[in-house]
Protein backbone atom coordinates (compact mmCIF):
# COMPACT_ATOMS: atom_id res chain seq x y z
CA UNK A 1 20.94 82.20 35.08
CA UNK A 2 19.59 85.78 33.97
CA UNK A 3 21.94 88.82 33.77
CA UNK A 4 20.40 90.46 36.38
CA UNK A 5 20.51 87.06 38.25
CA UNK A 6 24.93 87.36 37.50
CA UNK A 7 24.95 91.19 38.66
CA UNK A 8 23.45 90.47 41.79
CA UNK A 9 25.58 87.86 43.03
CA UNK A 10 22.73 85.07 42.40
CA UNK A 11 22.61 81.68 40.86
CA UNK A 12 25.00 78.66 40.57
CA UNK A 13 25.86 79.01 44.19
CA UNK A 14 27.64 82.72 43.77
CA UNK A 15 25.95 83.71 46.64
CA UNK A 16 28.01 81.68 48.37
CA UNK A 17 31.24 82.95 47.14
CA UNK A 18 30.39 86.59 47.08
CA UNK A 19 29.70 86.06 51.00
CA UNK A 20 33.01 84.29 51.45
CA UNK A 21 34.92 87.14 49.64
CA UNK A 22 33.16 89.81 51.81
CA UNK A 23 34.26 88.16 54.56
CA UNK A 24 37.93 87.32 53.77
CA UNK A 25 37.94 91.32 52.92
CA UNK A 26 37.02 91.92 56.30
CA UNK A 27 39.84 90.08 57.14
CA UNK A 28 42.29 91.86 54.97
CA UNK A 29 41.19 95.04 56.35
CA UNK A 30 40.23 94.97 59.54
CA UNK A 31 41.38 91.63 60.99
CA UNK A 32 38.98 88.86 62.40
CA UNK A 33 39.03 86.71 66.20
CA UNK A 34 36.96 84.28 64.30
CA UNK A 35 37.58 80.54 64.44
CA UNK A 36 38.16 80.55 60.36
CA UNK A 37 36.36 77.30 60.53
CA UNK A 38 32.96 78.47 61.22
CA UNK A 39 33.25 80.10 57.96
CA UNK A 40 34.16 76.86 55.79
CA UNK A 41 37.62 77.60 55.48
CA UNK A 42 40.64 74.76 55.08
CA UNK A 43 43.16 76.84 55.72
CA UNK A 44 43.87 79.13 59.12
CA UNK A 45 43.84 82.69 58.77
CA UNK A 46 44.99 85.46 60.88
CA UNK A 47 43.88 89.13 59.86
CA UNK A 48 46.03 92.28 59.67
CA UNK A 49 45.67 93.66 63.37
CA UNK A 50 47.01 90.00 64.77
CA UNK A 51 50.14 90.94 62.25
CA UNK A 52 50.21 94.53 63.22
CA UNK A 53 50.33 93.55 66.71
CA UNK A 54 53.32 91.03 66.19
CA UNK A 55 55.29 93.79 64.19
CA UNK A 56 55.22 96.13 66.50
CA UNK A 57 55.71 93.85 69.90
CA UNK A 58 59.33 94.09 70.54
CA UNK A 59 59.35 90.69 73.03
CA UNK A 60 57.82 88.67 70.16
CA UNK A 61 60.37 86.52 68.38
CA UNK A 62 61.64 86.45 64.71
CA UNK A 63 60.46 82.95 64.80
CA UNK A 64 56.69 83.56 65.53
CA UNK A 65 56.88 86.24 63.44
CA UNK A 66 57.35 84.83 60.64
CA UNK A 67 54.86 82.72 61.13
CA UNK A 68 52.40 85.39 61.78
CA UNK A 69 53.64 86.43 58.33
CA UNK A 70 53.37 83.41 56.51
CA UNK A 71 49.23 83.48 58.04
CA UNK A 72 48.79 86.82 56.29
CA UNK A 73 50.09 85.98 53.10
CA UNK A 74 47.46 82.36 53.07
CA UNK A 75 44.88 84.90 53.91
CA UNK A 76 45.84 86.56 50.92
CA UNK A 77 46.16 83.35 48.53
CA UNK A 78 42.49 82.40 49.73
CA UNK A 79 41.24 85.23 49.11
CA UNK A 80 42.69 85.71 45.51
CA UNK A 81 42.08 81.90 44.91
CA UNK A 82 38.12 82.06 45.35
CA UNK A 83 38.74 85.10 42.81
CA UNK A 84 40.37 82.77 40.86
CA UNK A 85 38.46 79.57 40.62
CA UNK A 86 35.17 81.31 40.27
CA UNK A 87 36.86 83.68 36.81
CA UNK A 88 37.16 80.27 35.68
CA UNK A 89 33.66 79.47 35.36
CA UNK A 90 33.44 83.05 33.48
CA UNK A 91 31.99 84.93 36.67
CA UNK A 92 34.71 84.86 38.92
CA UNK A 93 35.63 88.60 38.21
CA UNK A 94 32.18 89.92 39.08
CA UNK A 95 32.93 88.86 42.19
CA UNK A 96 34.71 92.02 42.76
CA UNK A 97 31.57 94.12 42.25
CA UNK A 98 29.37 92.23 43.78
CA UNK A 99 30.93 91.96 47.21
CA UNK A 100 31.70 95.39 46.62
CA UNK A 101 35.61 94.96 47.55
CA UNK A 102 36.92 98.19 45.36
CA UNK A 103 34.71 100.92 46.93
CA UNK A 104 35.63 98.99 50.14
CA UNK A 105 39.58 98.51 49.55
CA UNK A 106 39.60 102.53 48.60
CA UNK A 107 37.33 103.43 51.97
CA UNK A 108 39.97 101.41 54.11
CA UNK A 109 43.02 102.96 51.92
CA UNK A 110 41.27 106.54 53.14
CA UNK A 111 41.05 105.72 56.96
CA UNK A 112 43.32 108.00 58.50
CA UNK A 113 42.89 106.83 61.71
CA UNK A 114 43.47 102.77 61.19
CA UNK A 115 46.64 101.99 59.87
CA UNK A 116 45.99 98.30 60.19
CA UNK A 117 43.01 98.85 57.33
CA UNK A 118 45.22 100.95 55.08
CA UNK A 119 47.82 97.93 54.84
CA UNK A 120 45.15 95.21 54.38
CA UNK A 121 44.15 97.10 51.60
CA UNK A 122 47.45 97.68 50.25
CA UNK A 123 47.77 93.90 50.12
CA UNK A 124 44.90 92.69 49.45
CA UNK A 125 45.61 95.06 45.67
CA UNK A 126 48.89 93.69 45.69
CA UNK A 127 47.36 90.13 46.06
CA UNK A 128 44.68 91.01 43.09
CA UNK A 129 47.54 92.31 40.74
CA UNK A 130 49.99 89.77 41.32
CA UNK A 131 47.23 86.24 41.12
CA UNK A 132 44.42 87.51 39.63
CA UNK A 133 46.39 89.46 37.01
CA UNK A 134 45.02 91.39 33.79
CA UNK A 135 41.11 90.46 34.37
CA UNK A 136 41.39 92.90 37.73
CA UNK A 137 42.73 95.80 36.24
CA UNK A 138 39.64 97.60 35.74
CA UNK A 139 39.31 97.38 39.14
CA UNK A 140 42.47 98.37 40.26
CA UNK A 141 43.77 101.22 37.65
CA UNK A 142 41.55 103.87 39.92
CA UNK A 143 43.24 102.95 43.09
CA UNK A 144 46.67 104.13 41.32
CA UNK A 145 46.65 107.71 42.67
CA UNK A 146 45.79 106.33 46.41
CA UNK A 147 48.19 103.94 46.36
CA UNK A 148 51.69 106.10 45.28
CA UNK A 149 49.90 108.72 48.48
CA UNK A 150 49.79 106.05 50.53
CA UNK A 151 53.96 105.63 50.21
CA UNK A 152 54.05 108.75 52.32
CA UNK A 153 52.03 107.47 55.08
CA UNK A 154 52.97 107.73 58.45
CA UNK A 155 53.29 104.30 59.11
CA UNK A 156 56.70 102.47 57.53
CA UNK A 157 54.45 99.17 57.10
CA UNK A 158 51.98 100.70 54.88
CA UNK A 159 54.57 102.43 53.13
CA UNK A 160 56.15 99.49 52.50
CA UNK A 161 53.04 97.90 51.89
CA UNK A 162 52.36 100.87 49.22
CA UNK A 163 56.21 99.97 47.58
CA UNK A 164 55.08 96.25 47.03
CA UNK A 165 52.25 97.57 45.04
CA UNK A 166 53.83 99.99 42.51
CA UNK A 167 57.15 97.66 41.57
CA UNK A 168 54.16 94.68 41.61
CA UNK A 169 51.92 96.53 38.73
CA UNK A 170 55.32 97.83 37.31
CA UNK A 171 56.55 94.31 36.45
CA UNK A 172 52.82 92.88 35.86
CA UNK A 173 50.50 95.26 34.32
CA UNK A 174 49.28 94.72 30.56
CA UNK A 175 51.13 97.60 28.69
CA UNK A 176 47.76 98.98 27.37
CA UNK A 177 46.82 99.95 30.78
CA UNK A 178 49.66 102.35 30.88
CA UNK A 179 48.12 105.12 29.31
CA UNK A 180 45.63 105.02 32.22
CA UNK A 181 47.93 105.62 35.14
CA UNK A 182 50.27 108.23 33.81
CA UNK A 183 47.73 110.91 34.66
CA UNK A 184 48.18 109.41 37.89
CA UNK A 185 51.67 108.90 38.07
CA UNK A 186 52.37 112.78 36.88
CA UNK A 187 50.33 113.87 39.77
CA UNK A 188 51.95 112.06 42.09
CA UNK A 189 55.39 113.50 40.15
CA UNK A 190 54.31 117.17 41.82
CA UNK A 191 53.04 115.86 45.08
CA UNK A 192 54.53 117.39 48.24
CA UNK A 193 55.08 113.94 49.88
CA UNK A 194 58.74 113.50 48.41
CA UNK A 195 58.04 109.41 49.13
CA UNK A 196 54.72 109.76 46.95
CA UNK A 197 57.21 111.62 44.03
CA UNK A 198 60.12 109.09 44.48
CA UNK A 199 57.47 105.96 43.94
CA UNK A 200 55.74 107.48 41.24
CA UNK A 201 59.37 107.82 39.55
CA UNK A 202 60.75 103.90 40.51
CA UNK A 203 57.39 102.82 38.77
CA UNK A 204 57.92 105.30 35.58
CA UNK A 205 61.53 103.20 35.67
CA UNK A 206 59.66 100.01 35.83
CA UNK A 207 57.65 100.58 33.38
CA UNK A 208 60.00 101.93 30.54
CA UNK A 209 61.36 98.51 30.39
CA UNK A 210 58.05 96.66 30.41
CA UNK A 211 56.13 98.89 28.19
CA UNK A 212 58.50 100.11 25.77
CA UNK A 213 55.91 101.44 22.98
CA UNK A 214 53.60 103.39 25.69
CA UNK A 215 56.43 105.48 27.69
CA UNK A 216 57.49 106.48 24.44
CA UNK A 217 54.42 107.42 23.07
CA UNK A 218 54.35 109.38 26.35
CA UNK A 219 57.78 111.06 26.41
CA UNK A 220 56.60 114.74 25.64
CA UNK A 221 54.43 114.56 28.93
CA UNK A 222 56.92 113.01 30.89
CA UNK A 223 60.17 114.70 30.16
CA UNK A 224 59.01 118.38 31.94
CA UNK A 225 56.83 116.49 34.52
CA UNK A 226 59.79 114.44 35.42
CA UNK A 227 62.25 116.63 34.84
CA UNK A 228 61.12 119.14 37.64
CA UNK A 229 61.67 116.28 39.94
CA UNK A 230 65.64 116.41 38.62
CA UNK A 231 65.53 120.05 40.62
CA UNK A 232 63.86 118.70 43.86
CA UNK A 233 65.68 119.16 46.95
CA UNK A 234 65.28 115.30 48.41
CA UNK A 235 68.37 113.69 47.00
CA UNK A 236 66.05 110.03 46.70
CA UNK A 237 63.75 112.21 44.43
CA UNK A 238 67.02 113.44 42.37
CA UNK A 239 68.10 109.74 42.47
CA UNK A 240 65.09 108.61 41.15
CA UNK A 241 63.95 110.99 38.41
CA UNK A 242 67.75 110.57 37.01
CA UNK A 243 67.12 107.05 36.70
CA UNK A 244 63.50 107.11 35.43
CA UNK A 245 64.06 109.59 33.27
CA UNK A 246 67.43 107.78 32.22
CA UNK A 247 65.04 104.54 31.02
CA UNK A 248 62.58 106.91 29.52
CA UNK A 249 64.68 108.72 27.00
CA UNK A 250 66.49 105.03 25.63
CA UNK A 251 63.55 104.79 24.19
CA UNK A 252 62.87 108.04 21.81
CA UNK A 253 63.99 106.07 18.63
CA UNK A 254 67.12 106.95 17.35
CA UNK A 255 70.78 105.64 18.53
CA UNK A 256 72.55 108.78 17.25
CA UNK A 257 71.67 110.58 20.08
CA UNK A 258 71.85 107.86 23.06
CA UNK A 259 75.23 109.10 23.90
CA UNK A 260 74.08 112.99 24.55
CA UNK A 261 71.26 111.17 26.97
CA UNK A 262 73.47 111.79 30.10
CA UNK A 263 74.43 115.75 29.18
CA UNK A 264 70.90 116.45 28.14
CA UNK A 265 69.70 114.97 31.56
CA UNK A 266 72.01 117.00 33.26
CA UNK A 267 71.56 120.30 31.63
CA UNK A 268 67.62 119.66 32.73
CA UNK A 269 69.15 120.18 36.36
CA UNK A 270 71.71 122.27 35.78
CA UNK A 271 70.65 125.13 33.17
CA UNK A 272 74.27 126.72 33.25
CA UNK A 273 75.24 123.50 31.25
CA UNK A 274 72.42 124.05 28.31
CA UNK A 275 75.22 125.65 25.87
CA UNK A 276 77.66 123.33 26.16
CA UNK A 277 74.87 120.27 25.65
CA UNK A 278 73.47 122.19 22.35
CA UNK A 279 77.14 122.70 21.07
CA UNK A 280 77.42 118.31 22.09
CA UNK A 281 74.22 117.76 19.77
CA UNK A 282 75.35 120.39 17.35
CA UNK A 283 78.27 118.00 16.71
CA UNK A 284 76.10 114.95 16.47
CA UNK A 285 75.96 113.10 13.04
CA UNK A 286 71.97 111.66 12.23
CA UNK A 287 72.48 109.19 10.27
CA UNK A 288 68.81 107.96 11.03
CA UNK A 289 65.59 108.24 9.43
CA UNK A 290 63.02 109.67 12.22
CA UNK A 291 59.80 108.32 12.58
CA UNK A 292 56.90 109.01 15.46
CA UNK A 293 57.83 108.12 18.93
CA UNK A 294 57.15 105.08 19.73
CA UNK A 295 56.49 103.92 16.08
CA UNK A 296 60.25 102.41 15.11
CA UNK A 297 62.51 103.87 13.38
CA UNK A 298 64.69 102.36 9.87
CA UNK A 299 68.34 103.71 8.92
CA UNK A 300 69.16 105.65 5.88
């Protein structure tokens, strides 16, 4: 099979599968009354407006909708799955291109008017992060800013669809990627949406305990972008920087001054306390050797 033959979707039956995931997208995003049969599928599928629909009907029981529930999240599976099998034979991951699902995902993330196509999309990324893993990336670092705007929406089930998303790629994305979303991440840090600030912070949180060396390396951008969260008048956004910002400064290197962490933190908030946390320091013994953030550190 040529290159061009592997862009386009063609060769080795990838046709095939590139027409499947378009379809199981449609799913995601828009919901289907199909018979998921006439498609080829084993396993029965019901798309997001059939779950939207059970959410939201208050005569529907906890019983069938779970069940409605448990449909959603094999819809998910199969869709990863194909993903999945097809990166195995070293092409699955063009896949994503060639049934165009990112441009598609961030269109249906963008629809305003069709909160049932905002969650899809929320889940099918979720999905893609959580099974396909480090191979989807690429894909997915772009969709970062989106996704921490779309914990503000309107509608608690894509907000809590948006939530899933950020502690997923918190615990699961490769700590080289890092670098790529704190742009992100700081933007979302001075949004006016205090939901979009507080997830931005619980993921900063997240990731200072998976990717130690990064945050680090990062700590001179994030200590005044975070900190003016510290000052914000949602208590959850207090809550959270104080706790983000709590992770974030374990890491700058040197035990000497881990116990001044908490007074430092607080003078950030309150300014009155800034002479009493330079006189704390002032009376700090370094008995380390200080080397770059981020780059270890040996005692002397």
């Amino acid at each position: 099979m040529s290159e061009a033959d592997a862009e386009n979707g063609h060769g080795n039956g990838n046709t095939d599968a590139v027409q499947q995931v378009s379809e199981l997208l449609d799913r995601l995003v828009m919901g289907s009354k199909d018979d998921p049969a006439e498609l080829g599928y084993t396993v029965a599928v019901v798309g997001t407006s059939a779950l939207e629909k059970v959410r939201r009907a208050a005569s529907i029981t906890p019983r069938a909708r779970q069940r409605a529930q448990r449909s959603m999240s094999r819809l998910i599976v199969t869709f990863c799955s194909l993903i999945m099998h097809h990166q195995s034979q070293a092409n699955g991951i063009l896949l994503l291109p060639q049934a165009n699902v990112m441009p598609r995902l961030m269109a249906a993330l963008d629809d305003a008017g069709n909160a049932t196509a905002r969650e899809g999309a929320l889940l099918a990324i979720k999905g893609l992060v959580a099974n396909v893993g480090k191979a989807a990336e690429p894909y997915v670092v772009p969709l970062i800013a989106t996704v921490l705007e779309r914990a503000a929406d309107k509608v608690p089930s894509v907000r809590d669809a948006a939530a899933a998303v950020c502690s997923t790629i918190g615990a699961s994305i490769c700590s080289h990627a890092v670098p790529l979303i704190l742009p992100a991440m700081y933007e979302a840090m001075a949004a006016r949406n205090w939901q979009t600030k507080e997830a931005a912070l619980k993921l900063l949180k997240q990731l200072a305990e998976t990717a130690k060396p990064q945050v680090a390396q990062a700590l001179p951008e994030i200590v005044p972008t975070a900190g003016e969260c510290l000052v914000d008048a949602r208590e959850q956004v207090k809550k959270a920087a104080w706790t983000a910002m709590s992770a974030a400064f374990k890491l700058n290197g040197n035990k000497d001054i881990a116990p001044c962490v908490p007074a430092m933190l607080s003078c950030i908030a309150h300014p009155n306390e800034v002479g009493d946390t330079i006189t704390k320091l002032s009376a700090t013994t370094f008995v380390q050797v200080m080397r770059p953030l981020g780059g270890g550190r040996e005692e002397r």
